[in-house]
PDB file of N, CA and C in Angstrom:
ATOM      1  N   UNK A   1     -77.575  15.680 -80.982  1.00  0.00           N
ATOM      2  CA  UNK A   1     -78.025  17.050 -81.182  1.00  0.00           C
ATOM      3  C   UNK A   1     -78.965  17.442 -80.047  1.00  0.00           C
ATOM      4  N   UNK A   2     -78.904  18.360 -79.279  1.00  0.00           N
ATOM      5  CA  UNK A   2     -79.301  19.085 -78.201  1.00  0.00           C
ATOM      6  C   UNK A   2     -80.857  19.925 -78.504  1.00  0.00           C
ATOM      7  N   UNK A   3     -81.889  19.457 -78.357  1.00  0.00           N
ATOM      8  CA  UNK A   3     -83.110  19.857 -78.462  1.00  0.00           C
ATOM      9  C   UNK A   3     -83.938  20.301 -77.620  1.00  0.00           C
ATOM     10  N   UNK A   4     -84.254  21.452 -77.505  1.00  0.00           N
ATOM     11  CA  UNK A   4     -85.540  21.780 -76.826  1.00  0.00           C
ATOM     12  C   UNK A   4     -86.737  21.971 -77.345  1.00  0.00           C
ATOM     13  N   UNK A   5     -87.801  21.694 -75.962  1.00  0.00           N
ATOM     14  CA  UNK A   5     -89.101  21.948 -77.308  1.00  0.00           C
ATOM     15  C   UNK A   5     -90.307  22.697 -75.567  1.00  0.00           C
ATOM     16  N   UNK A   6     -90.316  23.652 -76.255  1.00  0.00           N
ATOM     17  CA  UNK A   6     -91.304  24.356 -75.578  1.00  0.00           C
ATOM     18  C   UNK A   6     -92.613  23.960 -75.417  1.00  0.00           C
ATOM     19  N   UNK A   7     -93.505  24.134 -74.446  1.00  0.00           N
ATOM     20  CA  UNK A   7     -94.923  24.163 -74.856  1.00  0.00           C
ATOM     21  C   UNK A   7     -95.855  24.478 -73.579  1.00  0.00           C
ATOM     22  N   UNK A   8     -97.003  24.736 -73.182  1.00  0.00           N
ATOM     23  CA  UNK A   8     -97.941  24.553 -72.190  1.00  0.00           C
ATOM     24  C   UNK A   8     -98.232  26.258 -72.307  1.00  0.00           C
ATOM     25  N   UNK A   9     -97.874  27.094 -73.795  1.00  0.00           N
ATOM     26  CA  UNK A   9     -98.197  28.441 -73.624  1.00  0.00           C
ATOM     27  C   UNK A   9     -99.890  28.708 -73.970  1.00  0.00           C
ATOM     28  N   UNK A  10    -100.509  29.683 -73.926  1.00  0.00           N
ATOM     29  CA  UNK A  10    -102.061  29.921 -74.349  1.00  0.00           C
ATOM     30  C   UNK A  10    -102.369  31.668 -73.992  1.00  0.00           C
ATOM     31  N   UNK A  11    -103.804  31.750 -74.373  1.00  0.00           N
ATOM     32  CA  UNK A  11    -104.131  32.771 -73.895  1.00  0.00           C
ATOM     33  C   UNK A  11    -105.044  32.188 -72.102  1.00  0.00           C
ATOM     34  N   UNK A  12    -104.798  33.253 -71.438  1.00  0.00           N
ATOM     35  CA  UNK A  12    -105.608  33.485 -70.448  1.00  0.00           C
ATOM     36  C   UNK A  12    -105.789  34.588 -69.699  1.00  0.00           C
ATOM     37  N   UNK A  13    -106.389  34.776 -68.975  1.00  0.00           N
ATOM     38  CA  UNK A  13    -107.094  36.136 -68.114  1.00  0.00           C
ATOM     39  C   UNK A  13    -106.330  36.165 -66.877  1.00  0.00           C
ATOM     40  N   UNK A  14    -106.368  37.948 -67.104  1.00  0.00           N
ATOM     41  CA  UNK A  14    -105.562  38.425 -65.449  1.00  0.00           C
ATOM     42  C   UNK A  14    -105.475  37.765 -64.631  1.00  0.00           C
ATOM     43  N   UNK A  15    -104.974  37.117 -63.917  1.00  0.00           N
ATOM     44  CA  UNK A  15    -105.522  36.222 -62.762  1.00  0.00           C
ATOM     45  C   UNK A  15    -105.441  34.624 -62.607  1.00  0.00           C
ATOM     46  N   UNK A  16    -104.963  34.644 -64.300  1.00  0.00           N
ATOM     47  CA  UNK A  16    -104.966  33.089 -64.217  1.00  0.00           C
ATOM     48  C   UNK A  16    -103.233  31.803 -63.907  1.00  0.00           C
ATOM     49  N   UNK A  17    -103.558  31.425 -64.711  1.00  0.00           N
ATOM     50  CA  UNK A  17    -102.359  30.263 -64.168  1.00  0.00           C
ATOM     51  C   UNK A  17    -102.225  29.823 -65.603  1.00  0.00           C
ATOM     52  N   UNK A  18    -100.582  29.518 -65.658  1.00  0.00           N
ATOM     53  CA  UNK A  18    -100.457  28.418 -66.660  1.00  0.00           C
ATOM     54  C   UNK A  18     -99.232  27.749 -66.472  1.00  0.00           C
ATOM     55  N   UNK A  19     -98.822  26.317 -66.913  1.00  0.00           N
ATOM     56  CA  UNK A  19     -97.514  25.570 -66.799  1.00  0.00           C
ATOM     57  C   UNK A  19     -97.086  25.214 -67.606  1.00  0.00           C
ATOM     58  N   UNK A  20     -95.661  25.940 -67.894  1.00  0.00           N
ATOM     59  CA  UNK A  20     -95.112  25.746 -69.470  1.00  0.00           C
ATOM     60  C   UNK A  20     -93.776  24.480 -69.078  1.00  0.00           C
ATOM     61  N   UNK A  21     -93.584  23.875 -70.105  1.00  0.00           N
ATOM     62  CA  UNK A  21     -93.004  22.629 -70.172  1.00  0.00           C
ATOM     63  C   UNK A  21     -91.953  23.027 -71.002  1.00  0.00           C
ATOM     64  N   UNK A  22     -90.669  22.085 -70.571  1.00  0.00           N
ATOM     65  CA  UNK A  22     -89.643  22.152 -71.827  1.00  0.00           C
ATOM     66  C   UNK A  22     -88.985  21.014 -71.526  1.00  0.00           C
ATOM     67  N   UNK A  23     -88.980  20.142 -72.668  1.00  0.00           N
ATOM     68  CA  UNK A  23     -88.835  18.914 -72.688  1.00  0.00           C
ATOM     69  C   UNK A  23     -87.119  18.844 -73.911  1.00  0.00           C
ATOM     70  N   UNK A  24     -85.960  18.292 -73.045  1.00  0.00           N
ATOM     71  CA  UNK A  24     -84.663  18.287 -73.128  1.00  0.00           C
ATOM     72  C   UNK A  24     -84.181  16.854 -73.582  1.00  0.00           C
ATOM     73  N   UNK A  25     -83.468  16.987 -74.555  1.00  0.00           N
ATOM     74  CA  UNK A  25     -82.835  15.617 -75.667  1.00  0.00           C
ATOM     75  C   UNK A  25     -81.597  15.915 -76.098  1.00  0.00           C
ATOM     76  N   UNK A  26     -80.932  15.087 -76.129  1.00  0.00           N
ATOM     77  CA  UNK A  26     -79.675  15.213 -76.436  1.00  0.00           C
ATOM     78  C   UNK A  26     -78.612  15.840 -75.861  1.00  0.00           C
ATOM     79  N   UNK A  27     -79.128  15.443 -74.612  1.00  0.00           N
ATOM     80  CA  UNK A  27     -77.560  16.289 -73.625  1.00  0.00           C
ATOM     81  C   UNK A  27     -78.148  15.122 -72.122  1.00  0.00           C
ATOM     82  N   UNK A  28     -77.111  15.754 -71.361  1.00  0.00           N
ATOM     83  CA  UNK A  28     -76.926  14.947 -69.962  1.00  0.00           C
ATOM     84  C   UNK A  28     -77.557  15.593 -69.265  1.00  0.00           C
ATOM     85  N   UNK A  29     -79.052  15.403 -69.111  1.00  0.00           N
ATOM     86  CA  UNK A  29     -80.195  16.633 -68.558  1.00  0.00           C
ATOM     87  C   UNK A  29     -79.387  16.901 -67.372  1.00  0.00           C
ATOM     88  N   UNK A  30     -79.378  15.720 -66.179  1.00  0.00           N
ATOM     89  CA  UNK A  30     -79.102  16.008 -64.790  1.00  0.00           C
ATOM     90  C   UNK A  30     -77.436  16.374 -64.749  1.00  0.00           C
ATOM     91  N   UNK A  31     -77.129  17.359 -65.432  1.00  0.00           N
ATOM     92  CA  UNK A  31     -75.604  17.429 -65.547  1.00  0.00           C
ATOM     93  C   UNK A  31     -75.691  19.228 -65.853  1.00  0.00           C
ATOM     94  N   UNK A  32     -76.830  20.224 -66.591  1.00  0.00           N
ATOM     95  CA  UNK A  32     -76.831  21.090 -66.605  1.00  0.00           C
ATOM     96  C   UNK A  32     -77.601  21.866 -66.267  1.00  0.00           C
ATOM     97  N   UNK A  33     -77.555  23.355 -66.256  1.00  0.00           N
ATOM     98  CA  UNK A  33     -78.749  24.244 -65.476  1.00  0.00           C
ATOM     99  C   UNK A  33     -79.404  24.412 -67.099  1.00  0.00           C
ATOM    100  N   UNK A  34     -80.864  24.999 -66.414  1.00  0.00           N
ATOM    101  CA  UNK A  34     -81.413  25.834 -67.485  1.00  0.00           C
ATOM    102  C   UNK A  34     -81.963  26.815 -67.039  1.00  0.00           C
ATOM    103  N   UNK A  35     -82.764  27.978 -68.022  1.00  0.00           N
ATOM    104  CA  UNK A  35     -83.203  28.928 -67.665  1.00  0.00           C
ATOM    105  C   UNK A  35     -84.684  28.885 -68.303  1.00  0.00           C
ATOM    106  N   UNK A  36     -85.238  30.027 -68.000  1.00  0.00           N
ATOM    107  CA  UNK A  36     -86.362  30.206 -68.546  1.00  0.00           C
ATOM    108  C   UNK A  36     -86.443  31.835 -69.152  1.00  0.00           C
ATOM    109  N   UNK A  37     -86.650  32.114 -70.127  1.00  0.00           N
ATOM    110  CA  UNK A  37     -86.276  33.841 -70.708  1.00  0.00           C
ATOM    111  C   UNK A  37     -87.869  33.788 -70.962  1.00  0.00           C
ATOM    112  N   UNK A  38     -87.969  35.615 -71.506  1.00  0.00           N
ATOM    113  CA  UNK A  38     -88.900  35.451 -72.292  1.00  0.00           C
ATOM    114  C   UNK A  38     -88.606  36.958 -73.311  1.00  0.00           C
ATOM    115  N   UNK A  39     -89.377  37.059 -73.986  1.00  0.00           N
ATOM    116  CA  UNK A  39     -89.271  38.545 -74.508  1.00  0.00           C
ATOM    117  C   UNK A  39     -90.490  39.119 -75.631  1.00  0.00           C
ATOM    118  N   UNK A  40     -91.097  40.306 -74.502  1.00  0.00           N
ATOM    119  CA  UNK A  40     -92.254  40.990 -75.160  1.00  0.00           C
ATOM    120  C   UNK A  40     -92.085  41.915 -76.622  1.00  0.00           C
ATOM    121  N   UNK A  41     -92.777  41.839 -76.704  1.00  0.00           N
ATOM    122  CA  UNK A  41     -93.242  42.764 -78.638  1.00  0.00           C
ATOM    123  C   UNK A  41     -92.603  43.931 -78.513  1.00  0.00           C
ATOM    124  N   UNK A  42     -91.319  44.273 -79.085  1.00  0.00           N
ATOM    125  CA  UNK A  42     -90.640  45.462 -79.048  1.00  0.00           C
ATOM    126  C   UNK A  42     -89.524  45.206 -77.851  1.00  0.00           C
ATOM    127  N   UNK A  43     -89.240  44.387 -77.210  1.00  0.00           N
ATOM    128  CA  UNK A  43     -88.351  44.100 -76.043  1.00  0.00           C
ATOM    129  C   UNK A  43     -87.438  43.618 -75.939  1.00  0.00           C
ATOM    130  N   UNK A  44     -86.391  43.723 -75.410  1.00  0.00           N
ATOM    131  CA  UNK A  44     -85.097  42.602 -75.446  1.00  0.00           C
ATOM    132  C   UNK A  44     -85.538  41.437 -74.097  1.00  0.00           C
ATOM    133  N   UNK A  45     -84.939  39.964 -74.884  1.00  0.00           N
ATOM    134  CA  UNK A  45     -85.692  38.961 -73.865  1.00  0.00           C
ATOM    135  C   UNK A  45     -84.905  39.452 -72.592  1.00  0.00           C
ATOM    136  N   UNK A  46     -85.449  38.872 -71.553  1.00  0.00           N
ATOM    137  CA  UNK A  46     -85.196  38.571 -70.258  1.00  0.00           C
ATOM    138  C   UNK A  46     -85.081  37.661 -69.395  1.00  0.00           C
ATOM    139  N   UNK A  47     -84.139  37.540 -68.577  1.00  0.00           N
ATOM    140  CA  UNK A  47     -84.218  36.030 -67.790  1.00  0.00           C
ATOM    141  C   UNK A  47     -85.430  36.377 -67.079  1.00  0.00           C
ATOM    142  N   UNK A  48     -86.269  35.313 -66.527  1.00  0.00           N
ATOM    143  CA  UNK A  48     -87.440  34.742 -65.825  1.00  0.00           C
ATOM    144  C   UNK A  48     -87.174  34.029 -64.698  1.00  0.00           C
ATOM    145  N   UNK A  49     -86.020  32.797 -64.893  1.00  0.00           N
ATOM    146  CA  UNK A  49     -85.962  31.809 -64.151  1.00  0.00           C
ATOM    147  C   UNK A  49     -84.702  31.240 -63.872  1.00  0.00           C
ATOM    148  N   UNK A  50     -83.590  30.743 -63.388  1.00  0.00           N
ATOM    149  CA  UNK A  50     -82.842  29.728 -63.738  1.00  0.00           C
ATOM    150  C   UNK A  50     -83.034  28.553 -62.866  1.00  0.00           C
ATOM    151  N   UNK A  51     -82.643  27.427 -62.768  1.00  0.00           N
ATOM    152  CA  UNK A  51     -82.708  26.189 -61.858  1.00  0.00           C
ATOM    153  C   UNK A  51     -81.072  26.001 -62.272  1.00  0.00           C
ATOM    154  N   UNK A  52     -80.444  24.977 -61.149  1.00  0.00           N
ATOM    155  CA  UNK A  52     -79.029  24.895 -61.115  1.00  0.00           C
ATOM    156  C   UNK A  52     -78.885  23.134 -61.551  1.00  0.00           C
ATOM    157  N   UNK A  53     -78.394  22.386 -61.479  1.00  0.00           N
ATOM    158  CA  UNK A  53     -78.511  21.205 -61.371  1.00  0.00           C
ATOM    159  C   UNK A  53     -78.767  20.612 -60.200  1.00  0.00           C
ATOM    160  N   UNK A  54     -78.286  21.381 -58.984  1.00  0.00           N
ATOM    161  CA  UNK A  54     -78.291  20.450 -58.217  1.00  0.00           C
ATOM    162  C   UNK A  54     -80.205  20.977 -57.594  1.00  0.00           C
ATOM    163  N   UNK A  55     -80.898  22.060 -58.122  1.00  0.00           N
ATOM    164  CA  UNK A  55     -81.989  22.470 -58.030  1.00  0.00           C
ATOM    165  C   UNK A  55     -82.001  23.859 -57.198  1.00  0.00           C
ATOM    166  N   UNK A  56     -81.003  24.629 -57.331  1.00  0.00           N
ATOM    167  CA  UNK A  56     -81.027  25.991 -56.560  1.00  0.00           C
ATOM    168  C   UNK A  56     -81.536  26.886 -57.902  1.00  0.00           C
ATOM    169  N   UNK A  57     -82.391  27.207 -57.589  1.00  0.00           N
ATOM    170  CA  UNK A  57     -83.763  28.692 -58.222  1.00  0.00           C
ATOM    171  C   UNK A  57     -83.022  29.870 -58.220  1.00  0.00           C
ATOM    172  N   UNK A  58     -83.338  30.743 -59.071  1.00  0.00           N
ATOM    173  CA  UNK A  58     -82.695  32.095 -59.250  1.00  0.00           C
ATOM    174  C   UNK A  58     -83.869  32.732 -59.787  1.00  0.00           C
ATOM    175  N   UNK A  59     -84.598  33.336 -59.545  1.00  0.00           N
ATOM    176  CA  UNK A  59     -85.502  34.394 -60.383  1.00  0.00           C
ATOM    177  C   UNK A  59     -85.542  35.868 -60.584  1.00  0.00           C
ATOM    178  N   UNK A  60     -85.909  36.451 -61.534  1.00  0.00           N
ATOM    179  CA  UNK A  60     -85.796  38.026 -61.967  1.00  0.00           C
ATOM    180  C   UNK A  60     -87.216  38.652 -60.777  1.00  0.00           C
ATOM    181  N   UNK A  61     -86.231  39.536 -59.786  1.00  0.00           N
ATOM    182  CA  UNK A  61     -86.851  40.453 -59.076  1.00  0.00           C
ATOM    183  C   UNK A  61     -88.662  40.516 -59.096  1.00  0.00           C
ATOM    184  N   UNK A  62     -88.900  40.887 -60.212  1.00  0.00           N
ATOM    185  CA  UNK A  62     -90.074  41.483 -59.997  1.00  0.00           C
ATOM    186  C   UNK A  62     -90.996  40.180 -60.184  1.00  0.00           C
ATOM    187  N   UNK A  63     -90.844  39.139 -60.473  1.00  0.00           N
ATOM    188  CA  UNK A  63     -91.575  38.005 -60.577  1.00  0.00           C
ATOM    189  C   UNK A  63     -91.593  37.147 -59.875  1.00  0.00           C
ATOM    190  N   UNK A  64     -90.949  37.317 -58.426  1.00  0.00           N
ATOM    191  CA  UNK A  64     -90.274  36.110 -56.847  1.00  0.00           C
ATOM    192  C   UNK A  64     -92.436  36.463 -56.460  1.00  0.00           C
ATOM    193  N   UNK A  65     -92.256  34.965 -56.218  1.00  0.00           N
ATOM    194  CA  UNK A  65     -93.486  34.664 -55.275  1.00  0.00           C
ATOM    195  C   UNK A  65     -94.761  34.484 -56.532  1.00  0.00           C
ATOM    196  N   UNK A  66     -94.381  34.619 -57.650  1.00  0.00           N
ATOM    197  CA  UNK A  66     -95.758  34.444 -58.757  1.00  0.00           C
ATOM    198  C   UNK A  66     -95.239  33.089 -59.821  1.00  0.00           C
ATOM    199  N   UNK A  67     -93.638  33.129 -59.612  1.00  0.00           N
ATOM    200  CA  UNK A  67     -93.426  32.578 -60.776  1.00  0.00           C
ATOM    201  C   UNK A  67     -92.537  31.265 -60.151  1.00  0.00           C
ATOM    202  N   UNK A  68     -92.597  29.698 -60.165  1.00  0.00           N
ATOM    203  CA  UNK A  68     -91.903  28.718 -59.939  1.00  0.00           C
ATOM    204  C   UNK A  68     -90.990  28.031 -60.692  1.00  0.00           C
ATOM    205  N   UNK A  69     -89.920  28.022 -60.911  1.00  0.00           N
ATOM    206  CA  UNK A  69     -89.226  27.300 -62.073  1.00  0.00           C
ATOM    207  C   UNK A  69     -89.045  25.532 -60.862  1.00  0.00           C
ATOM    208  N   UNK A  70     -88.640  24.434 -61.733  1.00  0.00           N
ATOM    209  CA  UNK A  70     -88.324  23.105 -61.255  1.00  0.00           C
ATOM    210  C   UNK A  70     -87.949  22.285 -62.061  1.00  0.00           C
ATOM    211  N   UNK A  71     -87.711  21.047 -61.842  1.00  0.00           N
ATOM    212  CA  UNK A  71     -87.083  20.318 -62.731  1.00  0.00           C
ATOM    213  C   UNK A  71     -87.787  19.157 -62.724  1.00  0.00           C
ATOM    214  N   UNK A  72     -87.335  17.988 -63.572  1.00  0.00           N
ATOM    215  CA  UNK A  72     -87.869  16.628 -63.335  1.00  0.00           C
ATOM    216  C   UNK A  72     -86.588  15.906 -63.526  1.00  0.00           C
ATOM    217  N   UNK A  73     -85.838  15.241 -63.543  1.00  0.00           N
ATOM    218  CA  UNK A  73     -84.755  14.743 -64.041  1.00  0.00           C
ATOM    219  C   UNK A  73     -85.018  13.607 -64.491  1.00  0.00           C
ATOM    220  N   UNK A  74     -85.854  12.666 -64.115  1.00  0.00           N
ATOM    221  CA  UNK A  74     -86.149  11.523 -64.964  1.00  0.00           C
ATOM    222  C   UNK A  74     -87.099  11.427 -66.043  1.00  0.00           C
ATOM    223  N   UNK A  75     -87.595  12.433 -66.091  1.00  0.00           N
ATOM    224  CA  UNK A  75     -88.468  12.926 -67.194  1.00  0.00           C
ATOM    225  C   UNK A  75     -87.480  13.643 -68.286  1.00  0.00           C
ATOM    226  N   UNK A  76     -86.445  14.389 -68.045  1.00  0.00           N
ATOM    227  CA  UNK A  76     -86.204  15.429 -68.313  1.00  0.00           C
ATOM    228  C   UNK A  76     -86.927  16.858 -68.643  1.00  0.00           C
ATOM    229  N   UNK A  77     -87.496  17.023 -68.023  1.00  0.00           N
ATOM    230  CA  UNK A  77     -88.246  18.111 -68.426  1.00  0.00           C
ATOM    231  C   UNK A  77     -87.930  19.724 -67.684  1.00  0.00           C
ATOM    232  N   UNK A  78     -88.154  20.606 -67.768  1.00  0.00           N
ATOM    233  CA  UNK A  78     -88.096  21.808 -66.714  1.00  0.00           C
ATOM    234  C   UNK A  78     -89.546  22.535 -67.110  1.00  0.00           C
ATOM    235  N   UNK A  79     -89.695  23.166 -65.576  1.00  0.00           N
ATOM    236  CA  UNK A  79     -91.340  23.714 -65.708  1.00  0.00           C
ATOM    237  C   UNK A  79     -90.846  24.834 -65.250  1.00  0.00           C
ATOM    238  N   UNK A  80     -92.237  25.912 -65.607  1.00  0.00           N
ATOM    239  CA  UNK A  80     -92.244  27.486 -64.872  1.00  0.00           C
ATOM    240  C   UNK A  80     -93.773  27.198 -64.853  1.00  0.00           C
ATOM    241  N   UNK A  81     -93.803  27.054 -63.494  1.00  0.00           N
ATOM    242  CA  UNK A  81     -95.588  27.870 -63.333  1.00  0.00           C
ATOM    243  C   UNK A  81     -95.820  28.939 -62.690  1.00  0.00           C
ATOM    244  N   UNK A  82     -96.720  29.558 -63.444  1.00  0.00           N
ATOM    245  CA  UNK A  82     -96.838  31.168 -63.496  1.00  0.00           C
ATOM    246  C   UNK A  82     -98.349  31.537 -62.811  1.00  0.00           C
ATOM    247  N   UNK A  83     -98.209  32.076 -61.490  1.00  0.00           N
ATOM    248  CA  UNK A  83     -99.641  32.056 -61.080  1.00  0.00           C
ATOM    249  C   UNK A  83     -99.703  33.834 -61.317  1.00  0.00           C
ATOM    250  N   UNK A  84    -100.851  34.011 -60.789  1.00  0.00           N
ATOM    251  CA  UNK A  84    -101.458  35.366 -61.198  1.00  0.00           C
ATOM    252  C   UNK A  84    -100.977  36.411 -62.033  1.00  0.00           C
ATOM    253  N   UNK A  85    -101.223  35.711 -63.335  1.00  0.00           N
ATOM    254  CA  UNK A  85    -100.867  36.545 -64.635  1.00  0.00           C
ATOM    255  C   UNK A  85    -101.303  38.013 -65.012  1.00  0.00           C
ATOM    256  N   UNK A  86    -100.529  38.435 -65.094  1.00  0.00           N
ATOM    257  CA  UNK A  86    -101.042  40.187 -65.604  1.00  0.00           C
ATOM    258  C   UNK A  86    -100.419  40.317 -67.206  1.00  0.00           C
ATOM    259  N   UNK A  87    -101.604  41.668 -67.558  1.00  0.00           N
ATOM    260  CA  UNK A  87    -101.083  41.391 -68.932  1.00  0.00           C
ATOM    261  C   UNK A  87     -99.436  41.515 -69.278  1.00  0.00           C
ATOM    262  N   UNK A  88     -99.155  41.910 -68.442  1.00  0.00           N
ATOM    263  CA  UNK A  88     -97.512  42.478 -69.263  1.00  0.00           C
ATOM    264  C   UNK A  88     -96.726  41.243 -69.035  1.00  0.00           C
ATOM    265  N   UNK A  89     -97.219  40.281 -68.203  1.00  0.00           N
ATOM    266  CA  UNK A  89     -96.592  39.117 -68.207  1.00  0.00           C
ATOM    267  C   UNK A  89     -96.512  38.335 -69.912  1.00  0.00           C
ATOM    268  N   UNK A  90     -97.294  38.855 -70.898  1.00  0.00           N
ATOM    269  CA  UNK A  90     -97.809  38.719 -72.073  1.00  0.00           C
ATOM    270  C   UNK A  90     -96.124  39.128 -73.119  1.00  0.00           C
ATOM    271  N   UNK A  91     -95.734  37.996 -73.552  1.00  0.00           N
ATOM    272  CA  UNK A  91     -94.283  37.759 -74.203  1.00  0.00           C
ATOM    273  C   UNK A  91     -93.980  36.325 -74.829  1.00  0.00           C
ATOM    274  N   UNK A  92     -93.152  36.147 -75.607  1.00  0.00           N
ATOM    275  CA  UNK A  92     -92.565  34.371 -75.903  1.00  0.00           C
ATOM    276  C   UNK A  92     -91.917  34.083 -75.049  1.00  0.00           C
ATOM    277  N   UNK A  93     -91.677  32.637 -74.336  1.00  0.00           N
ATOM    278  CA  UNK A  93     -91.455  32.077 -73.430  1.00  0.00           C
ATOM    279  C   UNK A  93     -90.111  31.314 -73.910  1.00  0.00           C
ATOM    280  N   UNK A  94     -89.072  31.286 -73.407  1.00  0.00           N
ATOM    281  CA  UNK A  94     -88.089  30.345 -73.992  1.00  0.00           C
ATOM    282  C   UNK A  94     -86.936  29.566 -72.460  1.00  0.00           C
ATOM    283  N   UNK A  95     -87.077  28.456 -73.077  1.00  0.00           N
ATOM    284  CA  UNK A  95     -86.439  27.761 -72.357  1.00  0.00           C
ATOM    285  C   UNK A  95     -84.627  27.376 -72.431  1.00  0.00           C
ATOM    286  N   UNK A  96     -83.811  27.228 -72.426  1.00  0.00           N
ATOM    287  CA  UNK A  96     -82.471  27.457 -72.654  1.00  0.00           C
ATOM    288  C   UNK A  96     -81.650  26.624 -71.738  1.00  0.00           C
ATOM    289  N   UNK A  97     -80.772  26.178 -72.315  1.00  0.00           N
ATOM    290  CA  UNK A  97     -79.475  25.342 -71.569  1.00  0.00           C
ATOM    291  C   UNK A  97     -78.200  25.488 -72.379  1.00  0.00           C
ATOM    292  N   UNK A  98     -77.008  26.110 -71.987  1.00  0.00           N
ATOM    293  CA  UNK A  98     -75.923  26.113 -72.290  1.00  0.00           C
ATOM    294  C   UNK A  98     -75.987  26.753 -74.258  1.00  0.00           C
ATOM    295  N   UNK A  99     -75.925  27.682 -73.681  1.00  0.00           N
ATOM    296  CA  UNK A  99     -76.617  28.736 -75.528  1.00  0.00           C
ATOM    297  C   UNK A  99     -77.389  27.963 -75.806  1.00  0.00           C
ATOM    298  N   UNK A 100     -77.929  26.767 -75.374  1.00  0.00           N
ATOM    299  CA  UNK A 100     -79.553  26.404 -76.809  1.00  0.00           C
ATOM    300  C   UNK A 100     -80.035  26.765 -76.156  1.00  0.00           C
ATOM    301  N   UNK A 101     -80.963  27.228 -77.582  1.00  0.00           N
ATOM    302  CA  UNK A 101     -82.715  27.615 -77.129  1.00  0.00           C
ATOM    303  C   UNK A 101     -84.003  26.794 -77.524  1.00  0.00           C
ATOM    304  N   UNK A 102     -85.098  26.803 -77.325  1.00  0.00           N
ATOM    305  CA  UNK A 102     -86.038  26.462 -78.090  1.00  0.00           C
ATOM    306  C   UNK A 102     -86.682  27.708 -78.546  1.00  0.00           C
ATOM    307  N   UNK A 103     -87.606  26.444 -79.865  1.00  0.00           N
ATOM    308  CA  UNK A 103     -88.326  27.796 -80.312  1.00  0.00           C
ATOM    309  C   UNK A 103     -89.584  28.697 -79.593  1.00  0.00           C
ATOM    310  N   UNK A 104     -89.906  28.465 -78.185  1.00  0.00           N
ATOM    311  CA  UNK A 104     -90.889  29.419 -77.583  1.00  0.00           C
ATOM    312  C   UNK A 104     -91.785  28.881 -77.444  1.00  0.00           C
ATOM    313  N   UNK A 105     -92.657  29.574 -76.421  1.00  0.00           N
ATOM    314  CA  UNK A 105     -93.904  29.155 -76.393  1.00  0.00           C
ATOM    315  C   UNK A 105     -95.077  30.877 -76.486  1.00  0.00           C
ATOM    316  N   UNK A 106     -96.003  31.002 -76.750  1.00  0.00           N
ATOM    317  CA  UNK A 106     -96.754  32.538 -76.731  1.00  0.00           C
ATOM    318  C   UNK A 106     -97.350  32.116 -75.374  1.00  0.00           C
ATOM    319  N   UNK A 107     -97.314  33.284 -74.644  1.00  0.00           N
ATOM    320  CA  UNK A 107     -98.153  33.464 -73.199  1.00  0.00           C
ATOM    321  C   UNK A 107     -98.948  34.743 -73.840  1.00  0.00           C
ATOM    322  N   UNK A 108    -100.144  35.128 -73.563  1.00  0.00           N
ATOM    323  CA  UNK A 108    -100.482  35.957 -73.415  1.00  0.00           C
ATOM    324  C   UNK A 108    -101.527  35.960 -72.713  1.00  0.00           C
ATOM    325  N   UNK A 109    -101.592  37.327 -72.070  1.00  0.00           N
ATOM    326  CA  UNK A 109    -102.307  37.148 -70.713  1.00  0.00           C
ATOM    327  C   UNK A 109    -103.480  38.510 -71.249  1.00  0.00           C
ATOM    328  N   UNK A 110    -104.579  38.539 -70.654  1.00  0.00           N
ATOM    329  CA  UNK A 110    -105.638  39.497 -71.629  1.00  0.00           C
ATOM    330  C   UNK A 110    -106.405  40.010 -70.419  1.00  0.00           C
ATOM    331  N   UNK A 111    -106.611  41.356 -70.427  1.00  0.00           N
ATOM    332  CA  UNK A 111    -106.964  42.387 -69.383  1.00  0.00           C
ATOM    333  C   UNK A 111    -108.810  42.111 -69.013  1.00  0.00           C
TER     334      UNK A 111
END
């Protein structure tokens, strides 16, 4: 069974930093891409991030140069670190591979 599990979300201030984790079970990590979505209060989610397997990055326009997606493969894990947070960056965080999801992480970022 194919599991994700989100985490490294919090509150923090305009300006700050945070590194969200998603830690992958039950599949052939180094065999698929994932993404990173998210989706604010009243919003339809949005892609954020993707990584490929072989490690080629894809990110949503307005977030190139703030936002890093990567991988670990012997860890299995995938990261997004998110430097200079603004509030609207403020949404659930979800991590995804091949339709699974996890259940999220809360970012919120505070003016």
């Amino acid at each position: 069974q194919v599991q994700l599990v989100e985490s490294g979300g919090g509150l923090v201030q305009t300006g700050g930093s945070l590194r969200l984790s998603c830690s992958a079970s039950g599949l052939l990590f180094r065999a698929n891409e994932f993404g990173w979505y998210r989706q604010a209060p009243e919003k339809q989610r949005e892609l954020v991030a993707t990584i490929s397997r072989y490690g080629v990055t894809n990110y949503a326009d307005p977030l190139k140069g703030r936002f890093t997606i990567s991988r670990d493969n012997d860890e299995g894990k995938v990261y997004l670190q998110m430097n200079s947070l603004k509030p609207e960056d403020t949404a659930v965080y979800y991590c995804s591979t091949a339709n699974i999801w996890g259940q999220g992480t809360q970012v919120t970022v505070s003016s």
